[in-house]
Each structure stands twice: as C-alpha cells, then as structure tokens.
C-alpha atoms as a PDB file:
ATOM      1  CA  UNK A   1     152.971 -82.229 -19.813  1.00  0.00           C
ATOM      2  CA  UNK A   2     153.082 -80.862 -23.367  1.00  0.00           C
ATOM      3  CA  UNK A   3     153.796 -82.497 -26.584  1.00  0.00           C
ATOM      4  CA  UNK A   4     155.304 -81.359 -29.319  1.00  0.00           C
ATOM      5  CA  UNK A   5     155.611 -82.722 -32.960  1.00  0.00           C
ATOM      6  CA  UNK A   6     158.169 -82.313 -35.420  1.00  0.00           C
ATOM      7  CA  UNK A   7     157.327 -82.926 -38.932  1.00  0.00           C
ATOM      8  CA  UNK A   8     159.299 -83.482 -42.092  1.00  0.00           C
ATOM      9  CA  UNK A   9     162.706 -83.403 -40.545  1.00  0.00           C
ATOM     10  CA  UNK A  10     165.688 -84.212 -42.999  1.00  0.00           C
ATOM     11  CA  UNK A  11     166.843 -87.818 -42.750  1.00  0.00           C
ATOM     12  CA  UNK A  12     170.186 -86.936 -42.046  1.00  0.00           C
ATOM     13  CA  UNK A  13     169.232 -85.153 -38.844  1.00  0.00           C
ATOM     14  CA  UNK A  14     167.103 -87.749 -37.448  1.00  0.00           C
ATOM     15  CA  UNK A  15     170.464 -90.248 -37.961  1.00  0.00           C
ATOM     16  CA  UNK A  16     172.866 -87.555 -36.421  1.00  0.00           C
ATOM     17  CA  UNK A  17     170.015 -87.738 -33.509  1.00  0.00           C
ATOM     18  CA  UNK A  18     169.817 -91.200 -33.326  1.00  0.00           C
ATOM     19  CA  UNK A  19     173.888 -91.617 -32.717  1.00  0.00           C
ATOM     20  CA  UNK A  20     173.697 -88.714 -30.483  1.00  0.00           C
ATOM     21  CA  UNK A  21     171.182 -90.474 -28.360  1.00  0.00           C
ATOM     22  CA  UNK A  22     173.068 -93.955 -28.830  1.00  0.00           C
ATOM     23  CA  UNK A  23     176.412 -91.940 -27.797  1.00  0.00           C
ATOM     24  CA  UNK A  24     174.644 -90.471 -24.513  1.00  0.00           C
ATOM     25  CA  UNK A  25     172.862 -94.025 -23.988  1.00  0.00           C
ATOM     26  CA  UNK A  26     169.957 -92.158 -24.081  1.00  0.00           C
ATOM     27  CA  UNK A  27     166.548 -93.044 -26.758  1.00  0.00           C
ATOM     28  CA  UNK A  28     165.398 -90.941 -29.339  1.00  0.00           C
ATOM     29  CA  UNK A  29     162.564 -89.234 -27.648  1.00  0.00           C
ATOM     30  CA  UNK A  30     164.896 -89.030 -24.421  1.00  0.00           C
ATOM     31  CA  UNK A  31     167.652 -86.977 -26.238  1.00  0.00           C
ATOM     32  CA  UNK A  32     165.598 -84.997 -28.402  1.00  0.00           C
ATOM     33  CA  UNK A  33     163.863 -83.861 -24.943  1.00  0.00           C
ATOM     34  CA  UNK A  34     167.214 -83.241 -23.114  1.00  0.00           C
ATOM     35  CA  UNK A  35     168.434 -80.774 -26.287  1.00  0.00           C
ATOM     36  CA  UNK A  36     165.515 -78.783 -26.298  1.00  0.00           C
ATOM     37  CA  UNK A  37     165.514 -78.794 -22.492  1.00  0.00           C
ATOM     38  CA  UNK A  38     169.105 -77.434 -22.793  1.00  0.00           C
ATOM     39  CA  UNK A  39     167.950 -75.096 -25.365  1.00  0.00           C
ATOM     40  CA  UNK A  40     165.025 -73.531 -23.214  1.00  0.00           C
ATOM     41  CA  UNK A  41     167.616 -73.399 -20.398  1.00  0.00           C
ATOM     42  CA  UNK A  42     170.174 -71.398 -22.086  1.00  0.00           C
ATOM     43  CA  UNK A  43     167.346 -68.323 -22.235  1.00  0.00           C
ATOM     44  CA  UNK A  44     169.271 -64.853 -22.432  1.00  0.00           C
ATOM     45  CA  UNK A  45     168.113 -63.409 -19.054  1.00  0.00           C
ATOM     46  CA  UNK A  46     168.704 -67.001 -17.603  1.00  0.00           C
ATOM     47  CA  UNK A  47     172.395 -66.377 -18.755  1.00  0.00           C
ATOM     48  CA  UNK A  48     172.525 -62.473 -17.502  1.00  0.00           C
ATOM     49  CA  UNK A  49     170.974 -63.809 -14.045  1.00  0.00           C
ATOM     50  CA  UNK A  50     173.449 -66.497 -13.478  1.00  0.00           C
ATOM     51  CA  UNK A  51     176.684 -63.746 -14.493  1.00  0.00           C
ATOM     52  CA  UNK A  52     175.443 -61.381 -12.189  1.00  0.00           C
ATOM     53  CA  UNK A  53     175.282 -63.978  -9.517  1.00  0.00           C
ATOM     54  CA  UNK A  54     179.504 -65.180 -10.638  1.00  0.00           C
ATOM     55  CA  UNK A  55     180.289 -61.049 -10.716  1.00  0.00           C
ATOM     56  CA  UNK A  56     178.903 -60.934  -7.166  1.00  0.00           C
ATOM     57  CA  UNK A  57     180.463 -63.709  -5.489  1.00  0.00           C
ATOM     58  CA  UNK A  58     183.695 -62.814  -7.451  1.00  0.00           C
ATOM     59  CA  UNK A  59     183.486 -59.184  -5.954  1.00  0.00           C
ATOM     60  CA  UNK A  60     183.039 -60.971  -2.190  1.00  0.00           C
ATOM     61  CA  UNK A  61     185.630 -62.559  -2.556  1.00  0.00           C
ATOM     62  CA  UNK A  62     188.409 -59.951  -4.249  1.00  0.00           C
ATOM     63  CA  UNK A  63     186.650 -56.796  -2.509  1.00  0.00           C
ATOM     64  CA  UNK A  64     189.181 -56.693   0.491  1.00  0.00           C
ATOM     65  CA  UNK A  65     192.520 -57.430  -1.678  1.00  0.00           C
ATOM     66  CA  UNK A  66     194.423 -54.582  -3.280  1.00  0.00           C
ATOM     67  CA  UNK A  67     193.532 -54.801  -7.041  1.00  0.00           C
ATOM     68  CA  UNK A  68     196.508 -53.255  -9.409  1.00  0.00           C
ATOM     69  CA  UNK A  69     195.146 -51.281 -11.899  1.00  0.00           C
ATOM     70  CA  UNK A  70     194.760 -53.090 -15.169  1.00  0.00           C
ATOM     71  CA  UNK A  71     197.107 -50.290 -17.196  1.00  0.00           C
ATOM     72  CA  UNK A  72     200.116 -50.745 -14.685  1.00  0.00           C
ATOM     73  CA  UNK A  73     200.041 -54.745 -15.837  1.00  0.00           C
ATOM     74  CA  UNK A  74     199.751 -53.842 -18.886  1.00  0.00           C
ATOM     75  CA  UNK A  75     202.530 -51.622 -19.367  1.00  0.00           C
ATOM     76  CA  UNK A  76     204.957 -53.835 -17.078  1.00  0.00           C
ATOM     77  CA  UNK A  77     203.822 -56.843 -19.890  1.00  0.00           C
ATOM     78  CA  UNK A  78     205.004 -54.723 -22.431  1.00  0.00           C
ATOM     79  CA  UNK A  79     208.414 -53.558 -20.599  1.00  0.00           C
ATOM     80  CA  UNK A  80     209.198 -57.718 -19.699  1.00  0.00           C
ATOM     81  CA  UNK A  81     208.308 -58.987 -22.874  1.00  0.00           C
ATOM     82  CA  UNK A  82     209.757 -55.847 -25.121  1.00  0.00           C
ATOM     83  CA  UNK A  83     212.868 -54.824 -23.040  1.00  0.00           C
ATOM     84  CA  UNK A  84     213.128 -51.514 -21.882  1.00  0.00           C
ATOM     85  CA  UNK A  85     213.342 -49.340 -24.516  1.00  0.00           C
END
C-alpha cells in the first residue's frame, strides 16, 4: 500500500479533521483515508459510468409505458395553474 504525507496543513483543518473523525468514531488517519478514498471515488468517468448504468435501467423499465410528451404537461401546467385564458 502507498503512503502519502501531508505537510504544513493549517491548524484549523487538522481540528475540523479531528471532530470529523471523532463525529464518525473514526481516528485521524482512518478519516483522513476514508475522504480521500471518497474523493478518488467520485472520478468524472466513474460518475458518467454509473448515470449511464441509472439511464439504462430507467429506460427498461419505462420503455413499454406510453410516455406523454413533455410540451403537452407543460402546457396543461400552465392552463391548471393560470386558468384558461
């Protein structure tokens, strides 16, 4: 495993770490790791991969039922919540 060292952090951020990790009941080190974990995670193409994956099952599971076109609700919105004009 790789190590990594962070020098000449601000005070401040090593306390708002510290009661993060206390808040999580987590340690320091433990914390710290899960954050950048969550950070590495969050990559773009990681994010693009897992919306593609939602758009398909989403289209599985609307593909068969009607779909009203997004205009028509729109306008009949407008009609309920204007009055007919």
């Amino acid at each position: 495993m790789g190590t990594v060292h962070v020098r000449r952090l601000d005070d401040e951020v090593v306390d708002r770490l510290k009661r993060r990790a206390a808040e999580n009941n987590r340690s320091l080190e433990s914390e710290v790791r899960h954050i950048l974990e969550q950070a590495a995670e969050d990559d773009v193409s990681e994010k693009a991969r897992r919306f593609g994956a939602l758009v398909k099952w989403l289209r599985g599971r609307t593909w068969s039922h009607p779909q009203t076109p997004s205009h028509i609700l729109i306008r009949e919105d407008r009609d309920n919540r204007d009055g007919p004009e």
